[in-house]
N, C-alpha and C. Protein backbone atom coordinates (compact mmCIF):
# COMPACT_ATOMS: atom_id res chain seq x y z
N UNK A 1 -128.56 5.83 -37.82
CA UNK A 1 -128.08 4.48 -37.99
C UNK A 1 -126.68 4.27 -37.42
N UNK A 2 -126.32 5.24 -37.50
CA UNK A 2 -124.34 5.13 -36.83
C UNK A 2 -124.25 5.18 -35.36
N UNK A 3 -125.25 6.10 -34.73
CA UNK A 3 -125.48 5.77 -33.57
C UNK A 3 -124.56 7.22 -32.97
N UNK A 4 -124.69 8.34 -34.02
CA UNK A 4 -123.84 9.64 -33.78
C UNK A 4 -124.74 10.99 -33.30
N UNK A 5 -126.54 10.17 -33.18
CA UNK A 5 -127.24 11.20 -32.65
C UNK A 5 -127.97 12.32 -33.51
N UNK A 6 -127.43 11.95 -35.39
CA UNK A 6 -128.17 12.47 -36.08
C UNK A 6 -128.93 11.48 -37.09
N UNK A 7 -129.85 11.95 -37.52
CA UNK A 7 -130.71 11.27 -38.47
C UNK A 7 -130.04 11.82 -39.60
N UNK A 8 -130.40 10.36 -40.63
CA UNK A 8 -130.24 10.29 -41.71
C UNK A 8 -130.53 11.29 -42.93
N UNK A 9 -131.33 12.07 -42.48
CA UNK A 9 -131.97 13.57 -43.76
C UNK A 9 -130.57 14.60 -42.80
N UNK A 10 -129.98 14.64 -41.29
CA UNK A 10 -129.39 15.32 -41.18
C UNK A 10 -127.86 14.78 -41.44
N UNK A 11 -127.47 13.79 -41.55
CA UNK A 11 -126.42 13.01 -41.53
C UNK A 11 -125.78 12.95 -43.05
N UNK A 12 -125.01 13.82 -43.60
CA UNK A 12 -124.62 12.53 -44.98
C UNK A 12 -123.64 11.59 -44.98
N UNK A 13 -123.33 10.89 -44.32
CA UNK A 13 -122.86 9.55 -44.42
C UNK A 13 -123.50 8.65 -42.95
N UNK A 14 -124.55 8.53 -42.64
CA UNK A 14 -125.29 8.32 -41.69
C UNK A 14 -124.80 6.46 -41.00
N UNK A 15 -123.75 6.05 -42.34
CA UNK A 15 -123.00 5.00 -42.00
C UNK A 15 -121.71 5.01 -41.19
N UNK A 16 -120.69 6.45 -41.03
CA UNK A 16 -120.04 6.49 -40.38
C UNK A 16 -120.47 7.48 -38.91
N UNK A 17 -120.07 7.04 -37.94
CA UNK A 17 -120.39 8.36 -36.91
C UNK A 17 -119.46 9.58 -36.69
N UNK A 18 -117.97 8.96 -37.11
CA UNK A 18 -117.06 10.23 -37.14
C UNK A 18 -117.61 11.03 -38.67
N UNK A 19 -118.58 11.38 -39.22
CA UNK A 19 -119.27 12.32 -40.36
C UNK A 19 -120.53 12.83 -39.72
N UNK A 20 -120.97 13.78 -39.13
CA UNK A 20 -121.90 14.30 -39.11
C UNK A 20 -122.12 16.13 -38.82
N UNK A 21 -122.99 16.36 -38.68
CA UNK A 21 -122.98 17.88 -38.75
C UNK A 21 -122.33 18.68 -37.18
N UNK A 22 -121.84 17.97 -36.81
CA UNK A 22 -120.89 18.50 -35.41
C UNK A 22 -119.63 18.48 -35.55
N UNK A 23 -119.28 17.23 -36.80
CA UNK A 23 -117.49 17.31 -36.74
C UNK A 23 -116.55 18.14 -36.78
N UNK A 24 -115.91 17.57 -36.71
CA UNK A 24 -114.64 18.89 -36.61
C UNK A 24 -114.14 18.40 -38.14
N UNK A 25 -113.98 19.39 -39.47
CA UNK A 25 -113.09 19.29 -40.45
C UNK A 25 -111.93 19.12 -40.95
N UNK A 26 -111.62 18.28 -41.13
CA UNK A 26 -110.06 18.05 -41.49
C UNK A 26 -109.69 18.19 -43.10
N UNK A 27 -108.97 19.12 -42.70
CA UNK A 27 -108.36 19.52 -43.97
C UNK A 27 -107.99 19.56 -45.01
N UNK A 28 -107.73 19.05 -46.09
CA UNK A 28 -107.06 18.17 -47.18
C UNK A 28 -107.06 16.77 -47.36
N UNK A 29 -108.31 16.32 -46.90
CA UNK A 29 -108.60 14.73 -46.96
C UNK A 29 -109.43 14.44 -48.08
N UNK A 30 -109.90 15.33 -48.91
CA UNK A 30 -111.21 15.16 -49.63
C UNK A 30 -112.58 14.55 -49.05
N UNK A 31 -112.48 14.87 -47.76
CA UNK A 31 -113.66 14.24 -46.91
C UNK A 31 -114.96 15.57 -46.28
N UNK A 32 -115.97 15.76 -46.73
CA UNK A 32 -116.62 16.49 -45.99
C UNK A 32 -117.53 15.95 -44.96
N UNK A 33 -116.48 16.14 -43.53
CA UNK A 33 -116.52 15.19 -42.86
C UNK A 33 -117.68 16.36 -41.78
N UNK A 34 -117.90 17.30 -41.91
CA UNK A 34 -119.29 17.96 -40.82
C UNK A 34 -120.51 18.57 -42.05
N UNK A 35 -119.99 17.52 -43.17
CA UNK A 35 -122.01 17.59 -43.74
C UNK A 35 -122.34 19.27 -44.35
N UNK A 36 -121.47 19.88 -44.38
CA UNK A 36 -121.58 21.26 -44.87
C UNK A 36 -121.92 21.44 -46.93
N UNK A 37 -121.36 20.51 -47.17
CA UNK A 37 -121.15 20.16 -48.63
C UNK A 37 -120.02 21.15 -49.15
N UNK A 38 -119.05 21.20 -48.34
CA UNK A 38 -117.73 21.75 -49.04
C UNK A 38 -116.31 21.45 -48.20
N UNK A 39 -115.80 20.65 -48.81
CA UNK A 39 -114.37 19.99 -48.56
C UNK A 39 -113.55 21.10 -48.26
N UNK A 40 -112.85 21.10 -47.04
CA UNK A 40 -112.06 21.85 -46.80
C UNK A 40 -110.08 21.72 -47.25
N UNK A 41 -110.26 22.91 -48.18
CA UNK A 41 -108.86 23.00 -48.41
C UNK A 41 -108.29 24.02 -48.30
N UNK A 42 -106.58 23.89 -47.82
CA UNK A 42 -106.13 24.86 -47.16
C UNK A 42 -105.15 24.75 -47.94
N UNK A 43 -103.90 26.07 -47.97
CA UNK A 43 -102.71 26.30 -48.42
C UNK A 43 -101.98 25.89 -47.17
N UNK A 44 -101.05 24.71 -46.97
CA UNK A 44 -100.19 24.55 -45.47
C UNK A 44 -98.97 25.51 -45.33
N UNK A 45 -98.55 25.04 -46.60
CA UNK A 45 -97.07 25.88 -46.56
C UNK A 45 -96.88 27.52 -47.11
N UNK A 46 -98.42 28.18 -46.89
CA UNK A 46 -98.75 30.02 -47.27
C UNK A 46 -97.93 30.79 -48.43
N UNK A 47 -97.99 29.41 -49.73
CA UNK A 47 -97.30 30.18 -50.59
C UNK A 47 -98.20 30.88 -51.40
N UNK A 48 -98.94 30.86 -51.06
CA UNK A 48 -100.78 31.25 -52.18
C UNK A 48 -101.11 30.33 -52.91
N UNK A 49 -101.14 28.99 -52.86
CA UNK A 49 -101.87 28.38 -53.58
C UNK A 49 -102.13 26.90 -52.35
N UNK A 50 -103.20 26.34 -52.63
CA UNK A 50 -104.14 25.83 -52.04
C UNK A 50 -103.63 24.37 -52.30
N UNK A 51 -104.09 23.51 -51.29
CA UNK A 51 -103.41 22.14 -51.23
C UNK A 51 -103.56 21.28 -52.98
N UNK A 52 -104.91 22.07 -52.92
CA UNK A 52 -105.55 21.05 -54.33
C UNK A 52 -104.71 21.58 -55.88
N UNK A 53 -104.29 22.72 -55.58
CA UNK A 53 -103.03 23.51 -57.00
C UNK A 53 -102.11 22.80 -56.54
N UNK A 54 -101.52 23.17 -55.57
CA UNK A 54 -100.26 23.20 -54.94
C UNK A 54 -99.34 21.35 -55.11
N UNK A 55 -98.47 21.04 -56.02
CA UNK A 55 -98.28 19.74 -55.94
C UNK A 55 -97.44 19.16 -54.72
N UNK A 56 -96.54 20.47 -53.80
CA UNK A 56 -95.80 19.85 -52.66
C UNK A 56 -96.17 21.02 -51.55
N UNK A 57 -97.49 21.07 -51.29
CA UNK A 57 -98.21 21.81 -49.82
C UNK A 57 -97.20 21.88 -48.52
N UNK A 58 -96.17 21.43 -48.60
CA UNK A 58 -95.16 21.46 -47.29
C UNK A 58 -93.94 22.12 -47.31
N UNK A 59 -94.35 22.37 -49.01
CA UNK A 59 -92.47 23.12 -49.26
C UNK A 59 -93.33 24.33 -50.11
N UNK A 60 -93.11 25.43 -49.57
CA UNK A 60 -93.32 26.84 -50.32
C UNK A 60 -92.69 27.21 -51.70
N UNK A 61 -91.70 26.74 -51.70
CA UNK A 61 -90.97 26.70 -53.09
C UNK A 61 -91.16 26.45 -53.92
N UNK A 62 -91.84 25.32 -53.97
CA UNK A 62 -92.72 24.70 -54.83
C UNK A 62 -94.19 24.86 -55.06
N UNK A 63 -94.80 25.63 -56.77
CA UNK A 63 -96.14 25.82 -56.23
C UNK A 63 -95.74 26.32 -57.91
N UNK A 64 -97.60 26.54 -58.61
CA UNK A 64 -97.19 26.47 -60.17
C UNK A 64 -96.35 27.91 -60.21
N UNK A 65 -96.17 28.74 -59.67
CA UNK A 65 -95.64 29.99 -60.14
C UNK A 65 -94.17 29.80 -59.81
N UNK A 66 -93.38 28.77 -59.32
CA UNK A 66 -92.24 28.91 -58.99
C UNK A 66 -91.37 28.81 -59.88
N UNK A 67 -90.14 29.29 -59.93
CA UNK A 67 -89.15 28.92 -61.50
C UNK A 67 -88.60 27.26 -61.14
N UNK A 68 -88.50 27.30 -62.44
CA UNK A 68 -88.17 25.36 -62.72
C UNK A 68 -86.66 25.64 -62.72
N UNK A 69 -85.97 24.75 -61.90
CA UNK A 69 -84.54 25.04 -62.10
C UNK A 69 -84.00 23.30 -62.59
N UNK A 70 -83.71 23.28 -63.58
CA UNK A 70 -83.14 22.48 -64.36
C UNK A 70 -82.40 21.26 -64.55
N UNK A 71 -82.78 20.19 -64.57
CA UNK A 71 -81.98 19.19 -63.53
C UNK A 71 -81.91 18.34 -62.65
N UNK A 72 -82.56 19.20 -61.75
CA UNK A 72 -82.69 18.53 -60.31
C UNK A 72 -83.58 17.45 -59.48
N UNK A 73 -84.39 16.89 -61.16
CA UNK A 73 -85.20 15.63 -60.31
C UNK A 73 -86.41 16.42 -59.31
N UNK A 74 -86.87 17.70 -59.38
CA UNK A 74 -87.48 18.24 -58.71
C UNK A 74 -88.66 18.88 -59.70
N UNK A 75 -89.80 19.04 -59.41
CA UNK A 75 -90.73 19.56 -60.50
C UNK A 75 -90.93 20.75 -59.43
N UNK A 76 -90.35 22.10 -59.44
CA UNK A 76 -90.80 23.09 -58.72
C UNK A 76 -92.17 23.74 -59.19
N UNK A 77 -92.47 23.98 -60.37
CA UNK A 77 -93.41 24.86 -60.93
C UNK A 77 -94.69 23.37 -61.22
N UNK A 78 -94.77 22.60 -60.77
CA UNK A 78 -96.01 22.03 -60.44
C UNK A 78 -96.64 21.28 -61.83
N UNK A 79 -95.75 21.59 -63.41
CA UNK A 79 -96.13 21.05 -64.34
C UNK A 79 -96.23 19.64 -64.95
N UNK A 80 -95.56 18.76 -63.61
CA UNK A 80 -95.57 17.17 -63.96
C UNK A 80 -94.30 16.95 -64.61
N UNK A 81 -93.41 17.93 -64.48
CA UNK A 81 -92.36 17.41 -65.07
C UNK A 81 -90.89 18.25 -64.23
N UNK A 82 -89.62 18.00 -64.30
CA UNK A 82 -88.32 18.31 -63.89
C UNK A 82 -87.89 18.98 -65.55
N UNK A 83 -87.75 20.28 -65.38
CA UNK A 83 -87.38 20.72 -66.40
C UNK A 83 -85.78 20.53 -66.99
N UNK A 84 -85.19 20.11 -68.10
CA UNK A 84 -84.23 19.31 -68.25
C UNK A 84 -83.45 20.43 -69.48
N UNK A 85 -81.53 20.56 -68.96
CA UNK A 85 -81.11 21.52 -69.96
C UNK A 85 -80.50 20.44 -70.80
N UNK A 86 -80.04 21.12 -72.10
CA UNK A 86 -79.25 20.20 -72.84
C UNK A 86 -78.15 21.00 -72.36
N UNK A 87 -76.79 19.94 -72.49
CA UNK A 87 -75.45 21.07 -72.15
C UNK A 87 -74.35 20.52 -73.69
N UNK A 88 -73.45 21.07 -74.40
CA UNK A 88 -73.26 20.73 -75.35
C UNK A 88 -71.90 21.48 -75.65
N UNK A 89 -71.23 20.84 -76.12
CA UNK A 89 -69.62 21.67 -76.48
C UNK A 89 -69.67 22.26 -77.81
N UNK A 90 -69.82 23.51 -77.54
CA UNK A 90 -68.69 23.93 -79.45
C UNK A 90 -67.40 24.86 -78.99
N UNK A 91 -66.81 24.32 -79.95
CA UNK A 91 -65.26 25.07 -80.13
C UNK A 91 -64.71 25.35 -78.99
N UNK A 92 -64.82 24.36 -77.92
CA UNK A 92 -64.64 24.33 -76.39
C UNK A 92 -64.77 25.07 -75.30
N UNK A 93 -66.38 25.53 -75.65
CA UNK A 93 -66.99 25.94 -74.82
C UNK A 93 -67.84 25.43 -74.84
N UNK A 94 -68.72 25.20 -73.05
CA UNK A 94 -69.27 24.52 -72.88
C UNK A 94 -70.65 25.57 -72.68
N UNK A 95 -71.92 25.09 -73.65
CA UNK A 95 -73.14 25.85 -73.96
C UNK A 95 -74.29 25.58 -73.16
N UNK A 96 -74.97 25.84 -72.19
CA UNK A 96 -75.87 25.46 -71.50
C UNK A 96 -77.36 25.83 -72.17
N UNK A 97 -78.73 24.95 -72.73
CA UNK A 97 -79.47 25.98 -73.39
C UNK A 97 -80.73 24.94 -72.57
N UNK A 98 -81.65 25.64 -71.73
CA UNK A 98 -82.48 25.49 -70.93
C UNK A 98 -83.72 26.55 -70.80
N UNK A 99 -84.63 26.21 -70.61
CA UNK A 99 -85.17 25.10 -69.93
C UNK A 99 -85.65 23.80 -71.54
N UNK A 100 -85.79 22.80 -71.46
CA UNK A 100 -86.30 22.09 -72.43
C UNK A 100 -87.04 20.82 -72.41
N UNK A 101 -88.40 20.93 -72.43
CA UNK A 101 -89.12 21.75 -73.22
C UNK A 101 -89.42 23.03 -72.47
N UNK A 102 -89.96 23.99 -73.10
CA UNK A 102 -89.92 25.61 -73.00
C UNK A 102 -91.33 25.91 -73.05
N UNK A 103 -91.85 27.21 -72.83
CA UNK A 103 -93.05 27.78 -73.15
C UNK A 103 -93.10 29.06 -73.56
N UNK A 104 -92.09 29.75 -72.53
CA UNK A 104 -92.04 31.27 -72.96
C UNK A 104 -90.82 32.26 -73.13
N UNK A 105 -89.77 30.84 -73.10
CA UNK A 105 -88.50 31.24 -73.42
C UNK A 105 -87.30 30.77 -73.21
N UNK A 106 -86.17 30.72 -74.04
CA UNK A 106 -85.37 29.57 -73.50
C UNK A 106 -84.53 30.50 -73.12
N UNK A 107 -83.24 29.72 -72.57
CA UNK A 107 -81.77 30.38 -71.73
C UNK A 107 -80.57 29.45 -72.43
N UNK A 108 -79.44 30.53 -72.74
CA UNK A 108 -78.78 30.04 -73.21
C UNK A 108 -77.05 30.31 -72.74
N UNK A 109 -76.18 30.02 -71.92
CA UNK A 109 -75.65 30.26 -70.99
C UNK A 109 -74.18 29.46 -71.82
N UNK A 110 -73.44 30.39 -71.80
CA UNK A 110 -71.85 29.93 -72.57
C UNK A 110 -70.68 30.10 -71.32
N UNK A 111 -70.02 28.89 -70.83
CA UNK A 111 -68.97 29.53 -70.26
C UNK A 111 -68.15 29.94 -70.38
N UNK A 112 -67.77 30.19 -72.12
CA UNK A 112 -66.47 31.04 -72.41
C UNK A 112 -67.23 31.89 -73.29
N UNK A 113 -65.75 33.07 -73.55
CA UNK A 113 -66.42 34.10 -74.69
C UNK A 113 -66.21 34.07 -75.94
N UNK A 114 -67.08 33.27 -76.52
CA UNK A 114 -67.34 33.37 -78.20
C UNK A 114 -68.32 34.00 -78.56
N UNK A 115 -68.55 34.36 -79.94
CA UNK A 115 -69.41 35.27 -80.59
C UNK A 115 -70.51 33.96 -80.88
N UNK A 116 -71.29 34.07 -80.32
CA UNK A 116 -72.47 32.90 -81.19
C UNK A 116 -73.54 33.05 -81.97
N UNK A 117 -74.12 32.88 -82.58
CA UNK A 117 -75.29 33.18 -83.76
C UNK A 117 -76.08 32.01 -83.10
N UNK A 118 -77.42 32.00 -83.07
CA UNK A 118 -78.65 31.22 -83.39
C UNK A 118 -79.50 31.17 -84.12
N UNK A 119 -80.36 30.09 -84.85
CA UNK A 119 -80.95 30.00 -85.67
C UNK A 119 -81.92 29.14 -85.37
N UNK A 120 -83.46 29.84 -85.29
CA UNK A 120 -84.31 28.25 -84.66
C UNK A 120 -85.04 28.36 -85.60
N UNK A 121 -84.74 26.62 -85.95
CA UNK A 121 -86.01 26.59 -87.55
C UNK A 121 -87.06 25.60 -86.67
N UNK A 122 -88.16 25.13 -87.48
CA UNK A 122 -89.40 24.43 -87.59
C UNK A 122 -89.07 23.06 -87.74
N UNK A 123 -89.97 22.07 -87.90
CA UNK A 123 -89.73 21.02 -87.91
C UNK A 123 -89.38 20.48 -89.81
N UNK A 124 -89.85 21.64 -90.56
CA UNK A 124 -90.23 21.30 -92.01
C UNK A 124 -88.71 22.56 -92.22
N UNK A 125 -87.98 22.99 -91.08
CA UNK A 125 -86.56 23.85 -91.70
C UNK A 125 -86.91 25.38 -92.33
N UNK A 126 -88.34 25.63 -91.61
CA UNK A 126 -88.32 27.02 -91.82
C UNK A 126 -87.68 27.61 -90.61
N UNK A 127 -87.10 28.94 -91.11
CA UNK A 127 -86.01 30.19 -89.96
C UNK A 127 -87.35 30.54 -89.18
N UNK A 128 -87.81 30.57 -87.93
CA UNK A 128 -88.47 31.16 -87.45
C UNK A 128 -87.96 32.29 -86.50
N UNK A 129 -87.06 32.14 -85.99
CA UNK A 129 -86.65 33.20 -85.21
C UNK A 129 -85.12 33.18 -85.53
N UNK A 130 -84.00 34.05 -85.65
CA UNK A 130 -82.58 34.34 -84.97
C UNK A 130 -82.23 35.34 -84.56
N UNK A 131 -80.92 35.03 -83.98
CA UNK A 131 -80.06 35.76 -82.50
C UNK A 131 -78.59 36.16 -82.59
N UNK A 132 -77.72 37.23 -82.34
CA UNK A 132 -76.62 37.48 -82.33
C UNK A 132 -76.04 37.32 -80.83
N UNK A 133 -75.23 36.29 -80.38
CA UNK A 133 -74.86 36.56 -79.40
C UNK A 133 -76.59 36.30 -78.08
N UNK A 134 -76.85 35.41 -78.64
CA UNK A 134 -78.63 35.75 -77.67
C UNK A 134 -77.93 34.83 -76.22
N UNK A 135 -78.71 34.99 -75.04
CA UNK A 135 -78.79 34.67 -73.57
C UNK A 135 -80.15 34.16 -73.42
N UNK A 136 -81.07 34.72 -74.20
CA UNK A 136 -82.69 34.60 -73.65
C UNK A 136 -83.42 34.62 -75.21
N UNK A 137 -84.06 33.43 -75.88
CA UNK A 137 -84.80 33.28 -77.10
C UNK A 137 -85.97 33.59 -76.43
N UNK A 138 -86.89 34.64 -77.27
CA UNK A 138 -88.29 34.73 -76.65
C UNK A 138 -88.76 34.03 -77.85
N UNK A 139 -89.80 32.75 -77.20
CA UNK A 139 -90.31 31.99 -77.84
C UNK A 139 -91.74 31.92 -77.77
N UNK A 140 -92.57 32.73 -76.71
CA UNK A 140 -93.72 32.97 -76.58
C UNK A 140 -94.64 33.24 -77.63
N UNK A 141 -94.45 33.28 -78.72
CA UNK A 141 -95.53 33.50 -79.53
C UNK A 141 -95.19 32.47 -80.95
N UNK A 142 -94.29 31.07 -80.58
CA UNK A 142 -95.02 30.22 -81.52
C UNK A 142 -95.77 29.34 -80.81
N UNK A 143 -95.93 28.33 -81.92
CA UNK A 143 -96.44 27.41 -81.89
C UNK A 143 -96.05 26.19 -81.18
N UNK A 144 -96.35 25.13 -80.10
CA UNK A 144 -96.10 23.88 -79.81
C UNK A 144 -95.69 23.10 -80.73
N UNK A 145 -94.36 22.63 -80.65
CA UNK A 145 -93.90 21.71 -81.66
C UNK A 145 -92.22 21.28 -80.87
N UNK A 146 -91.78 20.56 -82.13
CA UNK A 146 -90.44 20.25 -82.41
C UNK A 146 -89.45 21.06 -83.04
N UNK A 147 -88.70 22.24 -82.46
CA UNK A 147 -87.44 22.85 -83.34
C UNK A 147 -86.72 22.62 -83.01
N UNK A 148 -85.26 22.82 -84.34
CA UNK A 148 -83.92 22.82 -84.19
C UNK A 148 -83.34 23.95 -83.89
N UNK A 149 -82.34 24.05 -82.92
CA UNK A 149 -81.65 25.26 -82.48
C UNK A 149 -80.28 24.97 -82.84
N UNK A 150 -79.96 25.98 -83.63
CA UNK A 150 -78.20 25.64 -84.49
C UNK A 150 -78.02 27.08 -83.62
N UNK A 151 -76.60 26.65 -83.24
CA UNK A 151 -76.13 27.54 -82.69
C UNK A 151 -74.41 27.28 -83.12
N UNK A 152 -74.34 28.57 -83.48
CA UNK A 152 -72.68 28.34 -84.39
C UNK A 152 -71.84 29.42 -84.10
N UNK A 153 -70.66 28.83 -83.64
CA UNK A 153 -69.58 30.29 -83.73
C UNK A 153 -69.06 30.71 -84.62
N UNK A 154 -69.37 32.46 -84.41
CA UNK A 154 -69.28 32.80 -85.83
C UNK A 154 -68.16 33.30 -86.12
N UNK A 155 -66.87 33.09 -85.03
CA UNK A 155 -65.32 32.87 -85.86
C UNK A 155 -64.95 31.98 -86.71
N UNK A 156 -65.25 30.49 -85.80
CA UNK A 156 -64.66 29.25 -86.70
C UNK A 156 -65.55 28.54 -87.05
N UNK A 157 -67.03 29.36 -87.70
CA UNK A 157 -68.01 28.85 -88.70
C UNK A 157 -68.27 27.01 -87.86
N UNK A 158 -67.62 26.85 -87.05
CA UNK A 158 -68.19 25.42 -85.92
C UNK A 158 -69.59 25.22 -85.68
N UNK A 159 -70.63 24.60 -85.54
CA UNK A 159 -71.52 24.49 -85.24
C UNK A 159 -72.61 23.24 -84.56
N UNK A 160 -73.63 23.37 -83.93
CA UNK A 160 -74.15 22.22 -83.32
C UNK A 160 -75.47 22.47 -83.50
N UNK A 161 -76.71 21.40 -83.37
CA UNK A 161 -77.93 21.57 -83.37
C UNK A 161 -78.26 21.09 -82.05
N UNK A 162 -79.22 22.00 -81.61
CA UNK A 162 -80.44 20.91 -80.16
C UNK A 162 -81.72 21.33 -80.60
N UNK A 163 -82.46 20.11 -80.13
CA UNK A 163 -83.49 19.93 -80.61
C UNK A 163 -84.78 20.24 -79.49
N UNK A 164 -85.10 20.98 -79.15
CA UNK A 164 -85.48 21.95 -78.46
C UNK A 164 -87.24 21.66 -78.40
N UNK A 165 -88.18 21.66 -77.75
CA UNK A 165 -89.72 21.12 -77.41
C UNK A 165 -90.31 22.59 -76.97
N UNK A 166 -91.39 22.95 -77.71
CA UNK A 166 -91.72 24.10 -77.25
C UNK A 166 -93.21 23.56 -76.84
N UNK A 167 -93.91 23.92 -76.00
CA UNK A 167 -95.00 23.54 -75.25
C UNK A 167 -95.92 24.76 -74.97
């Protein structure tokens, strides 16, 4: 019917003529455009993952295994989101505690040297985990929710809460 030289039992889209079992495949269109019954998808930018994982196929950097760096209006690791730090003063130092929301662990980055304690409770103020001086909360084995992270220096008993999204 398209006038592409194949019949319709050989044709599947027998309405267009650029679709038939001679075409040439193009890549990442969602089109199976030579009748094979499998859409061709490719990785462009050879980071190992495939156009259809991959949320920015042109930049290697980006792809779900990449680290989320914090901030930047950029979703590197492919999760639909720009992973976002809180930054927060105690006793005038300035506390960096990222990534947030989290999955398998947060970071907690001081630019001066105080002694700090952490304390991450639940949403109902149970202690689930604490830290002396912690850099890295391993959070991998709770639960998805809402906690508070008090983090206090433990010279001048000072202290702050963030409210921290575990996913």
């Amino acid at each position: 019917m398209d006038g592409d030289g194949f019949t319709s039992d050989e044709d599947c889209n027998d309405a267009n003529a650029e679709i038939n079992p001679n075409a040439e495949e193009i890549p990442n269109n969602d089109i199976d455009e030579d009748c094979d019954g499998i859409i061709l998808i490719i990785d462009e930018d050879g980071d190992g993952f495939n156009s259809d994982e991959d949320c920015d196929d042109l930049n290697a950097n980006i792809n779900p295994d990449a680290i989320e760096i914090p901030n930047n209006g950029i979703d590197e690791d492919c999760n639909g989101e720009d992973a976002t730090s809180d930054i927060i003063e105690l006793n005038g130092a300035e506390i960096t505690v990222f990534p947030n929301p989290a999955s398998d662990r947060i970071q907690i980055s001081v630019d001066k040297d105080i002694r700090l304690a952490a304390t991450l409770l639940d949403i109902q103020g149970k202690l689930v985990l604490e830290a002396k001086n912690p850099r890295i909360l391993d959070i991998s084995v709770l639960a998805s929710g809402v906690y508070n992270l008090h983090l206090k220096d433990v010279d001048t008993e000072e202290s702050v809460v963030v409210r921290v999204v575990i996913q």
